[in-house]
Each structure stands twice: as C-alpha cells, then as structure tokens.
Protein backbone atom coordinates (compact mmCIF):
# COMPACT_ATOMS: atom_id res chain seq x y z
CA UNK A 1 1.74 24.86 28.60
CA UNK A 2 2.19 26.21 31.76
CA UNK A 3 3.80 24.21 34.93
CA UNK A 4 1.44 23.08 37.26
CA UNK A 5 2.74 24.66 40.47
CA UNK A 6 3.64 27.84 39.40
CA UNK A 7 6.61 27.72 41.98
CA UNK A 8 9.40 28.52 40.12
CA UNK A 9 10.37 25.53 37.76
CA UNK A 10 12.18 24.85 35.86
CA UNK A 11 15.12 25.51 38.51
CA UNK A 12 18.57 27.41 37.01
CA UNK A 13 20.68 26.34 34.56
CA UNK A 14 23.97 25.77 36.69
CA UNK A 15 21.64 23.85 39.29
CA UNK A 16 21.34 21.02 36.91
CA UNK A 17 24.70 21.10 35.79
CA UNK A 18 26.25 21.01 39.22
CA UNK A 19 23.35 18.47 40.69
CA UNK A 20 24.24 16.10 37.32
CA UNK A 21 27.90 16.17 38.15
CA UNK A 22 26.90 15.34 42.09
CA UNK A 23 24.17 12.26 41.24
CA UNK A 24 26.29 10.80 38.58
CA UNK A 25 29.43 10.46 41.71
CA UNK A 26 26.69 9.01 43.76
CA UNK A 27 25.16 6.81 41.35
CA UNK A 28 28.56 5.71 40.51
CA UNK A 29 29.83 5.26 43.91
CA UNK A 30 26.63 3.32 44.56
CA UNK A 31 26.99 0.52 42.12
CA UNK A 32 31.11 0.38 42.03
CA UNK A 33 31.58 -2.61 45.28
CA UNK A 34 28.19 -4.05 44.52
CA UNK A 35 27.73 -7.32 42.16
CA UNK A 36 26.97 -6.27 39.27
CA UNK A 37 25.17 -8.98 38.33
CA UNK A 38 22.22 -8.41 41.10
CA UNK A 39 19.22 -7.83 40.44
CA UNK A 40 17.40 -4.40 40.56
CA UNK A 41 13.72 -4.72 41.90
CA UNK A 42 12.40 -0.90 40.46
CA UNK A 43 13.50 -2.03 36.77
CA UNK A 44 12.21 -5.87 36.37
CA UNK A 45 14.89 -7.84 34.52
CA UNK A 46 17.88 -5.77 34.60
CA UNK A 47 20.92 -6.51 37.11
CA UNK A 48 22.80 -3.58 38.05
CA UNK A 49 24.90 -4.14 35.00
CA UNK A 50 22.46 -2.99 32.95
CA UNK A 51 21.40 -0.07 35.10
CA UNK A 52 25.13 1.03 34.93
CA UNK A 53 25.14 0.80 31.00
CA UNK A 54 22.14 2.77 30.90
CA UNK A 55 22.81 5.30 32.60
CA UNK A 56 26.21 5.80 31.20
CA UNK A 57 24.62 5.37 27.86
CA UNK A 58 22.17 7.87 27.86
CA UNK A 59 24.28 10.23 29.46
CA UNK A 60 26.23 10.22 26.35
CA UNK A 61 23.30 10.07 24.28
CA UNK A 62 21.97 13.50 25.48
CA UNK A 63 25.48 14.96 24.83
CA UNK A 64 25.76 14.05 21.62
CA UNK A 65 22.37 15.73 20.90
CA UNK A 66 23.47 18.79 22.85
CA UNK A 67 26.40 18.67 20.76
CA UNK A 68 24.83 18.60 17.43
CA UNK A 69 21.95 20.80 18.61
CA UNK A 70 19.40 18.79 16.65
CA UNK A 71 16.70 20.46 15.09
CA UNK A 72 14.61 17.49 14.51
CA UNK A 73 14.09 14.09 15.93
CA UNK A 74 17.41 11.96 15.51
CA UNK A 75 16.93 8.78 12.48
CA UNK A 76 19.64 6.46 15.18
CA UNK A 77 20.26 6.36 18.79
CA UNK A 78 24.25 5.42 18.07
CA UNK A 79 26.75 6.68 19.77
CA UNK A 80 30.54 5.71 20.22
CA UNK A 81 30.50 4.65 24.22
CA UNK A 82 33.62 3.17 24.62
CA UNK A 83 31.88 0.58 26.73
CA UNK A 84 34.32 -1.52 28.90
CA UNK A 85 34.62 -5.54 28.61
CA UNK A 86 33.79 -6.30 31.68
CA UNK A 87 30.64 -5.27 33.33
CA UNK A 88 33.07 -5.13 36.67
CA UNK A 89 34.37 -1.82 35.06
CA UNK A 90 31.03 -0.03 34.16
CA UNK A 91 30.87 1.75 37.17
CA UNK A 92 34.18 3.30 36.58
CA UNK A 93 33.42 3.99 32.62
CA UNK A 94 30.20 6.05 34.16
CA UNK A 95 32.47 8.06 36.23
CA UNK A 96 35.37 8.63 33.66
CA UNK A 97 32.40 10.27 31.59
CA UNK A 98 31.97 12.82 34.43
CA UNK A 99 34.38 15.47 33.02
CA UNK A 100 32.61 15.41 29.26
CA UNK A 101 29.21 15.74 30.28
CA UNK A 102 30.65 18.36 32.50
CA UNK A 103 31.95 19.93 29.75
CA UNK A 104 29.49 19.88 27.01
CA UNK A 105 26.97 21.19 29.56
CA UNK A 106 29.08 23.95 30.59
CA UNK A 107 29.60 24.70 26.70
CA UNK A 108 25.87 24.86 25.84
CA UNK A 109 23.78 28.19 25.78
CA UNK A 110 20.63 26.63 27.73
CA UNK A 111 18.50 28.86 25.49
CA UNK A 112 19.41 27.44 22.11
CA UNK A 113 16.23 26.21 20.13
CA UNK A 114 16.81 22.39 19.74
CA UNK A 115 14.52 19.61 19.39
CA UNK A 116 13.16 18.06 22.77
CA UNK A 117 10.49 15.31 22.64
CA UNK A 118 8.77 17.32 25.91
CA UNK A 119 7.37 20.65 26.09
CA UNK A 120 10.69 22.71 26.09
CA UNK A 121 12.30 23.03 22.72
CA UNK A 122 15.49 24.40 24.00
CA UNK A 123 18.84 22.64 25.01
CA UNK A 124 17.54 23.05 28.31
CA UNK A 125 15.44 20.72 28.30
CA UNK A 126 17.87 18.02 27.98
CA UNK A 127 19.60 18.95 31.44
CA UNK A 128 16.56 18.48 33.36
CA UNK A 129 15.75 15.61 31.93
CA UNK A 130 19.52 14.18 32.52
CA UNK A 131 19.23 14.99 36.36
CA UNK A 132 16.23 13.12 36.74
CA UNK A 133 17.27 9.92 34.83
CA UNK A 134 19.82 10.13 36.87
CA UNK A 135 18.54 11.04 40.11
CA UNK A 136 15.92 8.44 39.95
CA UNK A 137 18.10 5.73 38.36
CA UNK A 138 20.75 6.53 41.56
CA UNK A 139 17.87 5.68 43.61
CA UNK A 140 17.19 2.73 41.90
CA UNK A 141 20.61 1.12 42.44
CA UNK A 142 20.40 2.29 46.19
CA UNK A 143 17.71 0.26 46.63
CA UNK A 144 19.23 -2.71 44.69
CA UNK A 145 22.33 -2.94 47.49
CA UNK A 146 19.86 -1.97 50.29
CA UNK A 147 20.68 1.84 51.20
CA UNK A 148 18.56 4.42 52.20
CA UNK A 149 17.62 7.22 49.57
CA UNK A 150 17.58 10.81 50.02
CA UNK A 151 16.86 13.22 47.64
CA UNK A 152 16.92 17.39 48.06
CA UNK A 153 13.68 18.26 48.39
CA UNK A 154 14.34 21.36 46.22
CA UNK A 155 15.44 19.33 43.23
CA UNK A 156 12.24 16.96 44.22
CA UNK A 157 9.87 19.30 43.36
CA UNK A 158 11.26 20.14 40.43
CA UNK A 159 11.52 16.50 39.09
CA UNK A 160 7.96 16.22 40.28
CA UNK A 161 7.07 19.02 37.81
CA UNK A 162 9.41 18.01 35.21
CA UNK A 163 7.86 14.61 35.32
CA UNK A 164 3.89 16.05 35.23
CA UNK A 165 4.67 18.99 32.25
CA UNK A 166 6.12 16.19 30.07
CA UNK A 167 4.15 13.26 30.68
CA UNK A 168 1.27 13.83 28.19
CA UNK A 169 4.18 13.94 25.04
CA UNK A 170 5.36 10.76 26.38
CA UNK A 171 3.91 8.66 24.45
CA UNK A 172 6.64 8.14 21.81
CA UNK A 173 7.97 5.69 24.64
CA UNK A 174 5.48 4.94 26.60
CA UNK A 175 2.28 4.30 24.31
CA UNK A 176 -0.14 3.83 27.49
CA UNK A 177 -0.03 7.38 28.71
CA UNK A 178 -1.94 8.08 25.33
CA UNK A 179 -4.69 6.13 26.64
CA UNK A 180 -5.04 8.12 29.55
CA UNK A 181 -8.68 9.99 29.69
CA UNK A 182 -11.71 10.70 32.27
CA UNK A 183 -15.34 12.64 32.49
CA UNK A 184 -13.05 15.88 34.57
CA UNK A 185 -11.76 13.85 37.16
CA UNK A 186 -8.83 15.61 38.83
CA UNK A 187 -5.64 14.13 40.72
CA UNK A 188 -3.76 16.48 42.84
CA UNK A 189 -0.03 15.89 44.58
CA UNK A 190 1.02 18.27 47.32
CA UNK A 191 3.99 18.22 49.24
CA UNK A 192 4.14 18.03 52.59
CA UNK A 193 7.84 19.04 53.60
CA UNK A 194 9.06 21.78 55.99
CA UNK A 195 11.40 23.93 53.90
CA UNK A 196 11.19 25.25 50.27
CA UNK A 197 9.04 22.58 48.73
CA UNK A 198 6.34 23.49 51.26
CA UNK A 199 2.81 23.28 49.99
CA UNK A 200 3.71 22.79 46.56
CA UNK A 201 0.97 21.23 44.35
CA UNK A 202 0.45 19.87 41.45
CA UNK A 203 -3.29 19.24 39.70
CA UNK A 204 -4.08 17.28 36.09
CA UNK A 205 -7.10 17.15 35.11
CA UNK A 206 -8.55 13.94 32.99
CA UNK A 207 -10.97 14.85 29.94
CA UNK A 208 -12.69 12.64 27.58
CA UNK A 209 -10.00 13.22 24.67
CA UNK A 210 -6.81 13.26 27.28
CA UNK A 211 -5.50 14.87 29.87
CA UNK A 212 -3.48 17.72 31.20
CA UNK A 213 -1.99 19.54 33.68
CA UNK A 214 -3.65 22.65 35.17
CA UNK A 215 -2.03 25.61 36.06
CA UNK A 216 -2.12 26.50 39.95
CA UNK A 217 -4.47 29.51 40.85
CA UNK A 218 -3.70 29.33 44.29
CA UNK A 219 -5.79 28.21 47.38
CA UNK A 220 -8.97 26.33 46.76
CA UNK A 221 -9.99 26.03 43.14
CA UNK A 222 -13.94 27.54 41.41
CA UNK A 223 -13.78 23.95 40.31
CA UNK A 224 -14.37 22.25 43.82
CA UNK A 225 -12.25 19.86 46.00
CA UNK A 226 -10.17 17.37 43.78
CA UNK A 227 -11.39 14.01 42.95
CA UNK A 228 -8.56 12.49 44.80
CA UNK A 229 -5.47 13.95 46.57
CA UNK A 230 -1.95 12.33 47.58
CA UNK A 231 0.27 13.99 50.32
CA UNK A 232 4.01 13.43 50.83
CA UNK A 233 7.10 14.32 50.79
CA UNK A 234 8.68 15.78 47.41
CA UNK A 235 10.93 12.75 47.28
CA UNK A 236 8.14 10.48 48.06
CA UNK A 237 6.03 12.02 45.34
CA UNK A 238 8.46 12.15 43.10
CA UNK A 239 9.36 8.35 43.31
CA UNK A 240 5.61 7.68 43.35
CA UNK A 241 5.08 9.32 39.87
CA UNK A 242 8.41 7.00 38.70
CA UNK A 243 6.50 3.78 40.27
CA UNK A 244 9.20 3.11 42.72
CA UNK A 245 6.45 3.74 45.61
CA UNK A 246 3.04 2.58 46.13
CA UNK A 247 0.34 5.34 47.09
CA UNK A 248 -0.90 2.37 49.52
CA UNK A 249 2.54 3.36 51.46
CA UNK A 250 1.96 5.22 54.50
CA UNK A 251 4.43 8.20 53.76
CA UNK A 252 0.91 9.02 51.53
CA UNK A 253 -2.00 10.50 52.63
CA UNK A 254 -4.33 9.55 50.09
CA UNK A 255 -7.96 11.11 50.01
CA UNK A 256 -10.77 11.03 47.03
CA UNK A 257 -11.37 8.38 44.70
CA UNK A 258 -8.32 5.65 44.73
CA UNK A 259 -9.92 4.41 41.49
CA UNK A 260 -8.71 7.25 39.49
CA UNK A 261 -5.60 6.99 41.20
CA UNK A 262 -5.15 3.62 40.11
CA UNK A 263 -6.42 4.77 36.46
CA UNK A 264 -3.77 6.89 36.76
CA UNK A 265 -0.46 4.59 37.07
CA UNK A 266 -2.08 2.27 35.19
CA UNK A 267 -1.14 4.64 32.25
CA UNK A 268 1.31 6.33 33.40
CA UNK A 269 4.71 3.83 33.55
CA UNK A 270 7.74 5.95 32.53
C-alpha cells in the first residue's frame, strides 16, 4: 500500500534516530519537576506516573524486538525494565535509557525483514513508530503541566502519514477501527503550513467492506470534491488524528459532511 501523500515518507533513517534521542530529552525534561501523581487529561485515568512508565516501557519494548529481530508476532510483552521504586525517579529511569535505545538503533540495518504489526515489515518500521509514541506522548505530558506544544512540521507530516498507512492493521489494539466502513465517502487532511509540509494531503476513502487510504494523484481528483475536508497545521492534524484536538477547534477548517467526520473518530481511537 502506497502512502497517501506521495511526499516523501517515510522520512530517513538517521532522522528518527536523532528526533527519538531529542523527544525522549524533552519528554523527560517535561515530566522530571512536575507531580507525578497529576493527572493527564489526553490519556483518561493515568497520572503522569503512568505516562512516564509507558513511555519508558515501550521504549524498551521496541528494542528488545529490534534486538531479536522477530520474525513473527512476540507470545509475551516482558521485558527486564529496571523500573525505579519510586515513581519520583521515573523521569530519570526514562532518560538513563537514552544511550541504549541510542545504541540499538544505531546498531540496526533499517532494512532488515522483521515482523511489524503495520504495513512495513522491516526494522524500520519500529523507529517511526517509536518517534511518534513519543512525540505525541511528550505532548501529552506538556499539556498535563500546562506548556505550549510545538512540533516540527517536517516530522508532523510524517507522523500524519505514519498514523493514516497503519491505521487500517490497527485493529489488533484497537478493535473499533475494524468497524470502520461507508457507501465511498472520502475524508481528506491537508496541511496548511508555510514551509516543507505545504499542501500536503492526505485522502481515505470509506467502502462498504472497510476502508483505505488512497494514493495522491495530484490536484483535483476524476472522483470529485471530497465528502469532507479538514485544514491545519501538520501538528494540528497530527494531534487531531491522536484525539488530542477536536476538529470543532478553530485551528480547523472543516468543509463537507461533519457526519463522516465524526464516523470517523468514532472508530478511529489509537
């Protein structure tokens, strides 16, 4: 399957690896004064205590699969994570794991065959997907102690079509997105910023037996106008797909059919 925006994605190797290394500090730096035990309004019952562990967590989790190179889903999640005693110290135990995940990245060939529950059956694939669960997750806990979030509009995009490629093989995890079907409706997300991410869209179309994303043939499609259409930022869009926006914000220019729209995160929760 083809990306939807035909823009260049997925982005090099050594980008992820260096932008990993760079949201982890933030992410780490976010959460290390802040109580750990508030709460974090984008994930619903966790404090930032558990959004520490989790990220730390799965961070080793996708090195020990990059490690192993698995050829087939893993039979246990466990992994040794040397977890601290007191949540005080997570933030630190995230950041003392810098300097492995910087090294087992640096030590994989991004073009070895592996297992990947997305699209990409290559140890790639588990780099891009470590950015963004970090990336978004940093946002998350910038939120919780009431900063403002920034994200490279660049690395955006990407996580925007990261997000859209793998979405309809999510549904190991999350079983909704299986449920997700139309009559040929189709939802379009173009960016909006000055610089690369300019003009960038992304189109998935909704079919009676499920849905997928379409590949971008430039300009106006034979198909006709979409059935509904959000503008924003990359960054915007991206946290939109992640449900840490509303489309109702007005960073979004929303045109077409909300209904389908709202169809469409109904199902969609990552």
């Amino acid at each position: 399957m083809a990306t939807t925006s035909g823009a260049g994605h997925p982005l090099p190797y050594d980008t992820y690896r260096e932008a990993i290394e760079r949201e982890t500090r933030r992410f780490a730096e976010t959460v290390g004064g802040a109580d750990h035990t508030g709460a974090v309004p984008s994930c619903p019952d966790w404090t930032l205590a558990d959004l520490t562990q989790h990220v730390g967590a799965l961070q080793r989790w996708f090195c020990a699969l990059l490690t192993r190179r698995v050829q087939e889903p893993p039979r246990s999640r466990e992994v040794r994570l040397g977890l601290p005693d007191h949540a005080r110290d997570y933030a630190g135990w995230v950041l003392a794991g810098v300097p492995e995940v910087a090294a087992v990245l640096r030590d994989t060939d991004p073009d070895a065959p592996m297992w990947a529950w997305g699209e990409d059956q290559h140890a790639r694939f588990w780099a891009r997907r470590m950015l963004f669960e970090t990336l978004v997750h940093r946002a998350d806990a910038e939120r919780a102690v009431g900063r403002e979030t920034d994200v490279d509009p660049v690395l955006a995009a990407d996580g925007v079509d990261e997000f859209l490629v793998n979405l309809p093989y999510a549904g190991l995890f999350a079983p909704d997105v299986a449920k997700l079907r139309g009559d040929g409706e189709t939802v379009a997300f173009r960016c909006t910023d000055s610089g690369a991410a300019t003009g960038e869209e992304w189109r998935v179309r909704l079919d009676p037996d499920g849905f997928r994303p379409l590949p971008r043939t430039g300009g106006d499609t034979a198909s006709g106008p979409d059935t509904v259409t959000v503008r924003g930022r990359a960054a915007d869009l991206l946290l939109l797909l992640y449900g840490r926006r509303s489309y109702q914000e007005p960073v979004f220019d929303v045109t077409g059919e909300v209904a389908v729209l709202d169809r469409w995160f109904a199902h969609t929760a990552f």
